[in-house]
C-alpha atoms as a PDB file:
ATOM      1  CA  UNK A   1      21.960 -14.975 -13.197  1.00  0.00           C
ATOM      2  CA  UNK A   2      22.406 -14.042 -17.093  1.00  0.00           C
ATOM      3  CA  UNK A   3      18.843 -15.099 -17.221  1.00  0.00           C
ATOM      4  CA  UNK A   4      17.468 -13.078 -14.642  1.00  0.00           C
ATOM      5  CA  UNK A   5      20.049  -9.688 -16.348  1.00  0.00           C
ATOM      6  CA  UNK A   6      18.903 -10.561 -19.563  1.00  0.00           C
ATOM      7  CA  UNK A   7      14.812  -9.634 -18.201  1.00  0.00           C
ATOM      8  CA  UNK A   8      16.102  -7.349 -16.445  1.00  0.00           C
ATOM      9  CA  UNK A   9      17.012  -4.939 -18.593  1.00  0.00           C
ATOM     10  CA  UNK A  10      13.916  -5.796 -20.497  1.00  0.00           C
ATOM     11  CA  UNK A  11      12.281  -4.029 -18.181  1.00  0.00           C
ATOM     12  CA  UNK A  12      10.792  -0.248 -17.866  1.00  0.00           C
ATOM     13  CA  UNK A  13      13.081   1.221 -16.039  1.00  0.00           C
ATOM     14  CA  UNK A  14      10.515   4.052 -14.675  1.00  0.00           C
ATOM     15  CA  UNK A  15       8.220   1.160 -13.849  1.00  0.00           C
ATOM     16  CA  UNK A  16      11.187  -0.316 -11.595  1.00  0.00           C
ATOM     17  CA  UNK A  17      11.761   3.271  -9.927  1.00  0.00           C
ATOM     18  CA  UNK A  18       8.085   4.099  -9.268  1.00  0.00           C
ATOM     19  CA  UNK A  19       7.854   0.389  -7.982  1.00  0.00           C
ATOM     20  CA  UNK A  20      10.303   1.135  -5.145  1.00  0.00           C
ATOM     21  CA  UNK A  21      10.091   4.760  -4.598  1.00  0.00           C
ATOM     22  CA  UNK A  22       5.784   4.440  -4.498  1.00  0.00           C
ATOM     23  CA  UNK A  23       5.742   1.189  -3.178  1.00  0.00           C
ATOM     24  CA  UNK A  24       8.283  -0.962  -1.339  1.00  0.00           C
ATOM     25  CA  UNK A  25      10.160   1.516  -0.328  1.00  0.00           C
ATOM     26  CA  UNK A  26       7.632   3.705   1.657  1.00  0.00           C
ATOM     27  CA  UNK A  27       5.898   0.249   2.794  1.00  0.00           C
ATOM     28  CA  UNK A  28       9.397  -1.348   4.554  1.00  0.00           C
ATOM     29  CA  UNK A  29       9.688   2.169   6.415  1.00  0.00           C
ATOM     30  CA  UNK A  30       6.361   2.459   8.172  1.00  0.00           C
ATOM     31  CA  UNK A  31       6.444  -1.193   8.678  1.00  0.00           C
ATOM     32  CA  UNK A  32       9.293  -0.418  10.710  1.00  0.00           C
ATOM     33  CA  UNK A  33       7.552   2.685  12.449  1.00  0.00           C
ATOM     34  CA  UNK A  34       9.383   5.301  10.718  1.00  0.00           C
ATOM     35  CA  UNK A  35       8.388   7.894   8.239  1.00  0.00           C
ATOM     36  CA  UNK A  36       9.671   7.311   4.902  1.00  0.00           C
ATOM     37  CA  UNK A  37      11.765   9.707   2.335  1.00  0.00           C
ATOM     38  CA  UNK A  38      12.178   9.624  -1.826  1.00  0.00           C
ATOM     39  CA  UNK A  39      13.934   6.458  -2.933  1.00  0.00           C
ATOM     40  CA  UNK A  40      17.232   7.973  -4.378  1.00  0.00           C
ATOM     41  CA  UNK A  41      20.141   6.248  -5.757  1.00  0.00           C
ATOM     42  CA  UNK A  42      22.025   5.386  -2.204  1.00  0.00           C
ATOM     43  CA  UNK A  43      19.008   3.822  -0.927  1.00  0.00           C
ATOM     44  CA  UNK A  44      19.541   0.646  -3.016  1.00  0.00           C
ATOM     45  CA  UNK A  45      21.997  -0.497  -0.527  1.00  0.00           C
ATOM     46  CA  UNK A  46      18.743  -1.273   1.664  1.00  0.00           C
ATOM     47  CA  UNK A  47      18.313  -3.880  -1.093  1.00  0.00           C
ATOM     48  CA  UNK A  48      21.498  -4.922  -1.311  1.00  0.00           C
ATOM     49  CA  UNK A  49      20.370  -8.764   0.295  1.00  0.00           C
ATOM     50  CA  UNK A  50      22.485 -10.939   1.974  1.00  0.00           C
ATOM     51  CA  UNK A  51      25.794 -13.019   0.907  1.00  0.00           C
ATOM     52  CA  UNK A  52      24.837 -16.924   0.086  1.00  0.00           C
ATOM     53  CA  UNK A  53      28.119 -17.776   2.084  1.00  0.00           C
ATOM     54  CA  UNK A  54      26.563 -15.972   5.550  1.00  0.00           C
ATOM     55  CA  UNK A  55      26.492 -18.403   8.327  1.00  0.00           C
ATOM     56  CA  UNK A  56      24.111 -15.495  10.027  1.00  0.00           C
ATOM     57  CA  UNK A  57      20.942 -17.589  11.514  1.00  0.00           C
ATOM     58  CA  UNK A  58      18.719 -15.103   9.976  1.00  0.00           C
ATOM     59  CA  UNK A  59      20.799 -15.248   6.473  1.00  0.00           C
ATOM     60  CA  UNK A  60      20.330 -19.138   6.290  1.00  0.00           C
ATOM     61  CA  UNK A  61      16.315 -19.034   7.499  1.00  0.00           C
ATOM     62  CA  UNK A  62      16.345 -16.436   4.127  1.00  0.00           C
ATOM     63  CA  UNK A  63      17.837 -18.798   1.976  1.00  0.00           C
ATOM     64  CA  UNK A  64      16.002 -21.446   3.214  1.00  0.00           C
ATOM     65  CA  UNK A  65      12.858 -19.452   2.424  1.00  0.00           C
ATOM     66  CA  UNK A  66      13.158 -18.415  -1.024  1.00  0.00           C
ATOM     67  CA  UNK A  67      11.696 -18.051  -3.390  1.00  0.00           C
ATOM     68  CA  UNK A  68       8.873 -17.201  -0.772  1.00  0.00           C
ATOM     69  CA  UNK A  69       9.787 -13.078  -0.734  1.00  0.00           C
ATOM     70  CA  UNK A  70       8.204 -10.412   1.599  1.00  0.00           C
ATOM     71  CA  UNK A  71       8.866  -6.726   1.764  1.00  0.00           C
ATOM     72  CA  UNK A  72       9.733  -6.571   5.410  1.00  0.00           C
ATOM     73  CA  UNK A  73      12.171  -9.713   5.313  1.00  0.00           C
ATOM     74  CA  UNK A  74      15.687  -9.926   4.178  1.00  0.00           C
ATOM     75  CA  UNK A  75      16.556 -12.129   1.180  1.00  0.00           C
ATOM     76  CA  UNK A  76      19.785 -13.767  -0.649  1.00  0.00           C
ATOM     77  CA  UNK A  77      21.475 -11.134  -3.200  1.00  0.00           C
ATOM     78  CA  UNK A  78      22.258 -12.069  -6.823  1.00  0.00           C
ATOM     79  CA  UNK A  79      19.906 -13.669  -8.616  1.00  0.00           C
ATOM     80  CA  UNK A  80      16.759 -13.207  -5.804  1.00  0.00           C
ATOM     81  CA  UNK A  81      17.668  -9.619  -6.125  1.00  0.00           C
ATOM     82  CA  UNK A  82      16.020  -9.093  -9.960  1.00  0.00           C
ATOM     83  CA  UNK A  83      13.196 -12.234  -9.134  1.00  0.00           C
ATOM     84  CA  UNK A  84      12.064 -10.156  -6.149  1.00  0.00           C
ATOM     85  CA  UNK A  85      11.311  -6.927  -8.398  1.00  0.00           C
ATOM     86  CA  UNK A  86       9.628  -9.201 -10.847  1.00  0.00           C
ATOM     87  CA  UNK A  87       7.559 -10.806  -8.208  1.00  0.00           C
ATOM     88  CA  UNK A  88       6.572  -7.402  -6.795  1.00  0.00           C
ATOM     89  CA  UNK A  89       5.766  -5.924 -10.190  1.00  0.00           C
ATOM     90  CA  UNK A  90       3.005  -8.560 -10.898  1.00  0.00           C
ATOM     91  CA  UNK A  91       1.657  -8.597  -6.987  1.00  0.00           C
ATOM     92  CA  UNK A  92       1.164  -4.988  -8.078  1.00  0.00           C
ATOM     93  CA  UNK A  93      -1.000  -5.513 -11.255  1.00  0.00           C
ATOM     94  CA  UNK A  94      -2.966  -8.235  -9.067  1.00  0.00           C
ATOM     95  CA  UNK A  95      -4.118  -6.053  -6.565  1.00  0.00           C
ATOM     96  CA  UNK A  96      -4.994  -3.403  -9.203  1.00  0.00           C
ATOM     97  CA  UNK A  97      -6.521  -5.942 -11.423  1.00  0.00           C
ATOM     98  CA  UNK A  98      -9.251  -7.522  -8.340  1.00  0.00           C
ATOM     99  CA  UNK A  99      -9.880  -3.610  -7.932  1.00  0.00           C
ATOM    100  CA  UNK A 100     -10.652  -3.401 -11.097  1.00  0.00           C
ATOM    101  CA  UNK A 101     -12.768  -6.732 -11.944  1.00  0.00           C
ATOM    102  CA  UNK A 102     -13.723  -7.577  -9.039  1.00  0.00           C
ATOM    103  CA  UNK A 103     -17.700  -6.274  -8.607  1.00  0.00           C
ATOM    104  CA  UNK A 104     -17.229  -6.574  -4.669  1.00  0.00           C
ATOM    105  CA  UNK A 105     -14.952  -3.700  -4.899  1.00  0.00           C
ATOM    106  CA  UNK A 106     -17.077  -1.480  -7.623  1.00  0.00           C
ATOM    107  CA  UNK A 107     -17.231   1.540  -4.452  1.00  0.00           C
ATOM    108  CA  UNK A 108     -13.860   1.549  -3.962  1.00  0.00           C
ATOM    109  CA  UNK A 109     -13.034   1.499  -8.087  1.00  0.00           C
ATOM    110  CA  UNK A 110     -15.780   3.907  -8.747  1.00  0.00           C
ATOM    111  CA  UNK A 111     -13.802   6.146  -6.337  1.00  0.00           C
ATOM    112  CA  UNK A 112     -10.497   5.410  -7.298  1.00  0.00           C
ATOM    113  CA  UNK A 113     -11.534   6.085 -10.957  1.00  0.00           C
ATOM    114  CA  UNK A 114     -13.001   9.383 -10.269  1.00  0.00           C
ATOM    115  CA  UNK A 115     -16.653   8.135 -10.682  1.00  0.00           C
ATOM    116  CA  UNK A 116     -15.435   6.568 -14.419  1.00  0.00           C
ATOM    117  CA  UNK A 117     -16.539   2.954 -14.783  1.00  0.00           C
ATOM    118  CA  UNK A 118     -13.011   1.897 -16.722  1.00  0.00           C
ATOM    119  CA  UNK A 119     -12.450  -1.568 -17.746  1.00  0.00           C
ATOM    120  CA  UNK A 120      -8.726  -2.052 -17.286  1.00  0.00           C
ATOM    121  CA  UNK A 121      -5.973  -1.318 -14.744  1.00  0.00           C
ATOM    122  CA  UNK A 122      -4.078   0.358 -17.614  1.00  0.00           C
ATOM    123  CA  UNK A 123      -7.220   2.807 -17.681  1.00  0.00           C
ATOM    124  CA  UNK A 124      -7.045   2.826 -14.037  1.00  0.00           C
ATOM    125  CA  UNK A 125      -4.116   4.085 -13.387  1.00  0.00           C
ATOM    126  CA  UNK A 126      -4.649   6.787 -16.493  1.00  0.00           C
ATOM    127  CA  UNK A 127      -7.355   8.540 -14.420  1.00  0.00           C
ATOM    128  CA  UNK A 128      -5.877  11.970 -13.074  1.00  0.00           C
ATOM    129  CA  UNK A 129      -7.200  14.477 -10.743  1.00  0.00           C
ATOM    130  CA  UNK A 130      -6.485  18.333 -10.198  1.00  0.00           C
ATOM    131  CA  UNK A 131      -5.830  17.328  -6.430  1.00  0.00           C
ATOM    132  CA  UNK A 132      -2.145  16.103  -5.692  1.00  0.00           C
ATOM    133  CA  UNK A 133      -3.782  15.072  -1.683  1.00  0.00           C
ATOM    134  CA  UNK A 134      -5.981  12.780  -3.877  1.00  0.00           C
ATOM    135  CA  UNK A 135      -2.672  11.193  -5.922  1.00  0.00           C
ATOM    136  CA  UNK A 136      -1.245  10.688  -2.128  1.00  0.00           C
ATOM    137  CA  UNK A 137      -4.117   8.738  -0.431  1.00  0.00           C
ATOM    138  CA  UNK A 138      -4.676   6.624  -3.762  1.00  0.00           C
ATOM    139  CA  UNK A 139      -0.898   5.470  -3.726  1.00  0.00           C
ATOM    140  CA  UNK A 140      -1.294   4.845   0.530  1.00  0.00           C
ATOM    141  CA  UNK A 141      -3.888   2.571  -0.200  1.00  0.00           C
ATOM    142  CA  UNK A 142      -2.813   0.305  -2.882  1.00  0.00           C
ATOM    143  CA  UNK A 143       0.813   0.497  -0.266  1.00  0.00           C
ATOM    144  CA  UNK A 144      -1.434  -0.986   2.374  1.00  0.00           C
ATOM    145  CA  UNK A 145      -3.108  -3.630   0.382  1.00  0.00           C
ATOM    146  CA  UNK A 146      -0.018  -4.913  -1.042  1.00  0.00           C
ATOM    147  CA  UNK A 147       1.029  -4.637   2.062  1.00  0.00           C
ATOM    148  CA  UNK A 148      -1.715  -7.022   3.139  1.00  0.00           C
ATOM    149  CA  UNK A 149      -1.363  -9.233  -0.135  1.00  0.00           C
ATOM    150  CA  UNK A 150       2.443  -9.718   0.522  1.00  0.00           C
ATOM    151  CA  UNK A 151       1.766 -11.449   3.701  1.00  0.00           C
ATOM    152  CA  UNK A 152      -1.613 -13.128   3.803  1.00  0.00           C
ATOM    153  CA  UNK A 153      -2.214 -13.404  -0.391  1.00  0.00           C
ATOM    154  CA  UNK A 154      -6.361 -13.110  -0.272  1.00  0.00           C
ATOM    155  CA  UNK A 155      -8.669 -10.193  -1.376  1.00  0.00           C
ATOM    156  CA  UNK A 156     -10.836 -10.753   1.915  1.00  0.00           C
ATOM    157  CA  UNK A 157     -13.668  -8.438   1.612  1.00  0.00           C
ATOM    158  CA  UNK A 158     -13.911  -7.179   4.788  1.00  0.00           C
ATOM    159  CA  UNK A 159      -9.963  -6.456   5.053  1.00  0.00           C
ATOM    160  CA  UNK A 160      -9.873  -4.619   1.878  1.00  0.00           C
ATOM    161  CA  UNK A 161     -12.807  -2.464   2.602  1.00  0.00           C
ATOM    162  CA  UNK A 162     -11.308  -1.626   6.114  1.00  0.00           C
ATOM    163  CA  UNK A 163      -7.871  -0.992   3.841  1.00  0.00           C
ATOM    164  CA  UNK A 164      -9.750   1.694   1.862  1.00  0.00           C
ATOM    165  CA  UNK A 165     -11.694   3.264   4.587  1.00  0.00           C
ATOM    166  CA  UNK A 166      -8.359   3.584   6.641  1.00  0.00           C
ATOM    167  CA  UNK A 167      -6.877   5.317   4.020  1.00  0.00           C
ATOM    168  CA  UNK A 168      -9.309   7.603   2.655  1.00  0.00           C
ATOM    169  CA  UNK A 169     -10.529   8.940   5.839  1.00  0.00           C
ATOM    170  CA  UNK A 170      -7.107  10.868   6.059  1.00  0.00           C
ATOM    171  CA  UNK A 171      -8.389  12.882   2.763  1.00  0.00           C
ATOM    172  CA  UNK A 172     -11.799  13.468   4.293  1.00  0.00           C
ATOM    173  CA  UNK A 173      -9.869  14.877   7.576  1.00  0.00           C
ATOM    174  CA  UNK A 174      -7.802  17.270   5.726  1.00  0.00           C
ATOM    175  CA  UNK A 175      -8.179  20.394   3.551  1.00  0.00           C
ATOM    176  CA  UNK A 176      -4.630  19.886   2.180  1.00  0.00           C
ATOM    177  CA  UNK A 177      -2.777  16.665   1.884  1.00  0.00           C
ATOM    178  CA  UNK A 178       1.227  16.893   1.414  1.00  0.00           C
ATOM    179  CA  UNK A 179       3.563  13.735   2.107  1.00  0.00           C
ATOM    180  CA  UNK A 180       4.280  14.860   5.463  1.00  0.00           C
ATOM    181  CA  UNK A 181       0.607  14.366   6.138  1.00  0.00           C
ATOM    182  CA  UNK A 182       0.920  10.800   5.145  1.00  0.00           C
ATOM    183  CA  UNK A 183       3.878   9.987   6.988  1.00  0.00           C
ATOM    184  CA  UNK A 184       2.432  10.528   9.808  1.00  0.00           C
ATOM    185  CA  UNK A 185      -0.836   9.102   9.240  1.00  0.00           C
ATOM    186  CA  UNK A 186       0.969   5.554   8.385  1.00  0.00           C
ATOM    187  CA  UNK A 187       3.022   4.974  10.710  1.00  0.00           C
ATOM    188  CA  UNK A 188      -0.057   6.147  13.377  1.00  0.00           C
ATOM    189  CA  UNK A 189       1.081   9.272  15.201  1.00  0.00           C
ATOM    190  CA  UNK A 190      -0.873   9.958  18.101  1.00  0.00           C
ATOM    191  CA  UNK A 191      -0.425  13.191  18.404  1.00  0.00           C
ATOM    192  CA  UNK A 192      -2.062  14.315  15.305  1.00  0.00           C
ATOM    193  CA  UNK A 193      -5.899  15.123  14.829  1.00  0.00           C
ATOM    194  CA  UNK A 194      -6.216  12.752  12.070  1.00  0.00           C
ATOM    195  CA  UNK A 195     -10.116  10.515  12.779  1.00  0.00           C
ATOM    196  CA  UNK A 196      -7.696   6.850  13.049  1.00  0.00           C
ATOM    197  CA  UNK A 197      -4.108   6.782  14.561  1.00  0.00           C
ATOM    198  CA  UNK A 198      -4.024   3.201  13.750  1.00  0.00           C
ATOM    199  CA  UNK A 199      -0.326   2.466  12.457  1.00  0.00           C
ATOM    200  CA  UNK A 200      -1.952   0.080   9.594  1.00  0.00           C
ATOM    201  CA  UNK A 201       1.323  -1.214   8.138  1.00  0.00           C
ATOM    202  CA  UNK A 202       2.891  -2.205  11.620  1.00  0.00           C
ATOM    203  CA  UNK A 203      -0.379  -4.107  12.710  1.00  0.00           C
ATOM    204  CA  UNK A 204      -0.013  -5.983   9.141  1.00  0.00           C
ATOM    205  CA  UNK A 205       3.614  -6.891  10.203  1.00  0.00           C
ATOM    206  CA  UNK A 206       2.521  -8.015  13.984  1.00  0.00           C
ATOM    207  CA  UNK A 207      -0.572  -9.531  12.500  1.00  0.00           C
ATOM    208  CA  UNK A 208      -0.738 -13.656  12.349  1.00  0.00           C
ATOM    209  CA  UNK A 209      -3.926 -14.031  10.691  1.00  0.00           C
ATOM    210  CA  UNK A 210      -5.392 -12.140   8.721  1.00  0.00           C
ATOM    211  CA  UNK A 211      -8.505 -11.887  10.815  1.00  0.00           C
ATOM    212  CA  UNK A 212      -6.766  -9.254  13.066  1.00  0.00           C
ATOM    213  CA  UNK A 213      -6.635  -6.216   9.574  1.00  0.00           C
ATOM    214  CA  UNK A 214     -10.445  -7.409   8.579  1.00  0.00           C
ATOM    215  CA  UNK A 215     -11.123  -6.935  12.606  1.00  0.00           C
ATOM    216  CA  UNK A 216      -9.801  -3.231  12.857  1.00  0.00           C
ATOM    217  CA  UNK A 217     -12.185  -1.047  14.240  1.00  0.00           C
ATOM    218  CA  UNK A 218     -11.757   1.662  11.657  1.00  0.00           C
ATOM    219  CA  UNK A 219     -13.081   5.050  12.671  1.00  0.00           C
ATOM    220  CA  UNK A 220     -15.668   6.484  10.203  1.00  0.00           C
ATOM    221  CA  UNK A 221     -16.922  10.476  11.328  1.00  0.00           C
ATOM    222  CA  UNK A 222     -16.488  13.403  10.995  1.00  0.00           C
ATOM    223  CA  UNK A 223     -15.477  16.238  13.379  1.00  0.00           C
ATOM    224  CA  UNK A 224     -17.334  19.473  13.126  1.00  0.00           C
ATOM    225  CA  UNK A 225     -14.386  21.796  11.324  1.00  0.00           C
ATOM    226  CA  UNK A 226     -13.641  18.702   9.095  1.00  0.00           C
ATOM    227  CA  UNK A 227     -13.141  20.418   5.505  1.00  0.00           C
ATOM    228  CA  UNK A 228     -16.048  20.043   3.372  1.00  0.00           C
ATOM    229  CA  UNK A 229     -16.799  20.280  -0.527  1.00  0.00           C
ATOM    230  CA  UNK A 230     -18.622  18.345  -2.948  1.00  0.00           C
ATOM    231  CA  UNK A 231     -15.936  15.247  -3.696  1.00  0.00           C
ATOM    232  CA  UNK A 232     -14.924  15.019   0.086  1.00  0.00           C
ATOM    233  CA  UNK A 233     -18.873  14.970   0.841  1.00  0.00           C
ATOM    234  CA  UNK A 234     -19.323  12.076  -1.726  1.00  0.00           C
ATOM    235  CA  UNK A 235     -15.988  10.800  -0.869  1.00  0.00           C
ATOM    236  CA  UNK A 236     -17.396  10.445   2.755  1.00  0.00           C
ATOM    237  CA  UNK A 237     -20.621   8.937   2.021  1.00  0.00           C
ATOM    238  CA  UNK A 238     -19.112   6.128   0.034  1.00  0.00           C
ATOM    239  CA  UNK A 239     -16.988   4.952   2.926  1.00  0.00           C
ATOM    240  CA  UNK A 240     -19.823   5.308   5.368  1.00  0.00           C
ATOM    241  CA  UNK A 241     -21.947   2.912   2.771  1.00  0.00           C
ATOM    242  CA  UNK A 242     -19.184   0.911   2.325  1.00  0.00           C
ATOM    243  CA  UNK A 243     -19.095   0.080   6.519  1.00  0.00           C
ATOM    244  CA  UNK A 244     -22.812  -0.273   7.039  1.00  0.00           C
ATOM    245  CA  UNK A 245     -23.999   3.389   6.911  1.00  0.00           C
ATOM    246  CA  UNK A 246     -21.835   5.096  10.019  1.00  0.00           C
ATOM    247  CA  UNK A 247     -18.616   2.662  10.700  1.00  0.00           C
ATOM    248  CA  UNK A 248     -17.412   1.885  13.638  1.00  0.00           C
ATOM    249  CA  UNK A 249     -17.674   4.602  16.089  1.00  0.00           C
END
């Protein structure tokens, strides 16, 4: 445990609150099917883990599991408690580095990146845009794919590419993209007029295989008052390349 303090407080403390208020935070809610809020202070409790001394059968199947973590499970508090933000912190930089290096995924960097071929994550995640609805659909895509990662740990192709599609589709549906806008559009409300109503991160939770996410008939069109400008045009294009010219319909 002094070990685990000691690199603890080693760490970037802004890394450690954008980690759960960007990531793992948002991700455990829409698992769940519920929209999601800022990670403040009080929230920690969700992380507060379970007592070594529970004789819970779900407490003793956690302990039995560690140090095997997952975002949607529960795990043993002390010492798991700073080795599951480490773990989490480099699944992170994995996913970002294969998006990066990996040439499969060039479409997907090229539009992450703003159309900049960078070499490094670092560089990656430097790249700004004037658009905030941009900043939003960026983040829910590298939430699903860690998503993904967490539970299956492979960079299928296929699943990745449905990943990104899934998630930038909402920008190409809308003008203007707040939070509220991506709340909904994770957790797969059916009453909205978004192009997919698929609730990605609960289907990643249900899912045993992860044949069923690279299977997802992702929806790729657009309707005739969808908003329309140069990036969101481009935007657009690349996803239909990226599914064979058209998606699925």
């Amino acid at each position: 445990m002094e070990h685990a303090v000691t690199k603890w407080e080693a760490k970037d403390t802004e890394k450690i609150k954008e980690l759960f208020d960007l990531y793992l935070f948002p991700i455990l809610n829409w698992s769940r099917g519920i929209k999601s809020k800022p990670f403040i202070a009080k929230e920690i409790d969700t992380y507060k883990g379970i007592a070594e001394s529970s004789t819970y059968s779900y407490a003793r199947r956690a302990s039995r599991a560690m140090p095997y973590f997952q975002i949607t499970e529960p795990f043993i508090s002390g010492n798991d408690f700073f080795e599951m933000v480490e773990h989490y912190m480099y699944l992170l930089q994995d996913i970002k580095s294969e998006i990066c290096n990996n040439p499969r995924f060039k479409e997907i960097k090229l539009v992450i990146c703003g159309g900049k071929d960078v070499e490094t994550p670092e560089e990656m995640d430097k790249v700004k845009f004037g658009s905030a609805g941009f900043g939003y659909t960026k983040n829910l895509f590298y939430c699903a794919l860690l998503c993904y990662y967490d539970k299956f740990h492979n960079f299928d192709e296929m699943a990745v590419k449905k990943l990104f599609s899934w998630a930038f589709m909402l920008r190409v549906d809308m003008k203007t993209l707040g939070f509220d806008s991506v709340n909904k559009y994770a957790i797969g409300d059916e009453n909205s007029r978004y192009t997919n109503t698929i609730g990605i991160f609960s289907k990643i939770s249900f899912a045993r295989m992860h044949h069923e996410i690279s299977g997802l008939q992702i929806k790729v069109r657009r309707g005739p008052d969808s908003p329309s400008n140069r990036w969101i045009d481009l935007l657009y294009d690349t996803i239909k390349e990226i599914n064979g010219y058209g998606g699925a319909e």
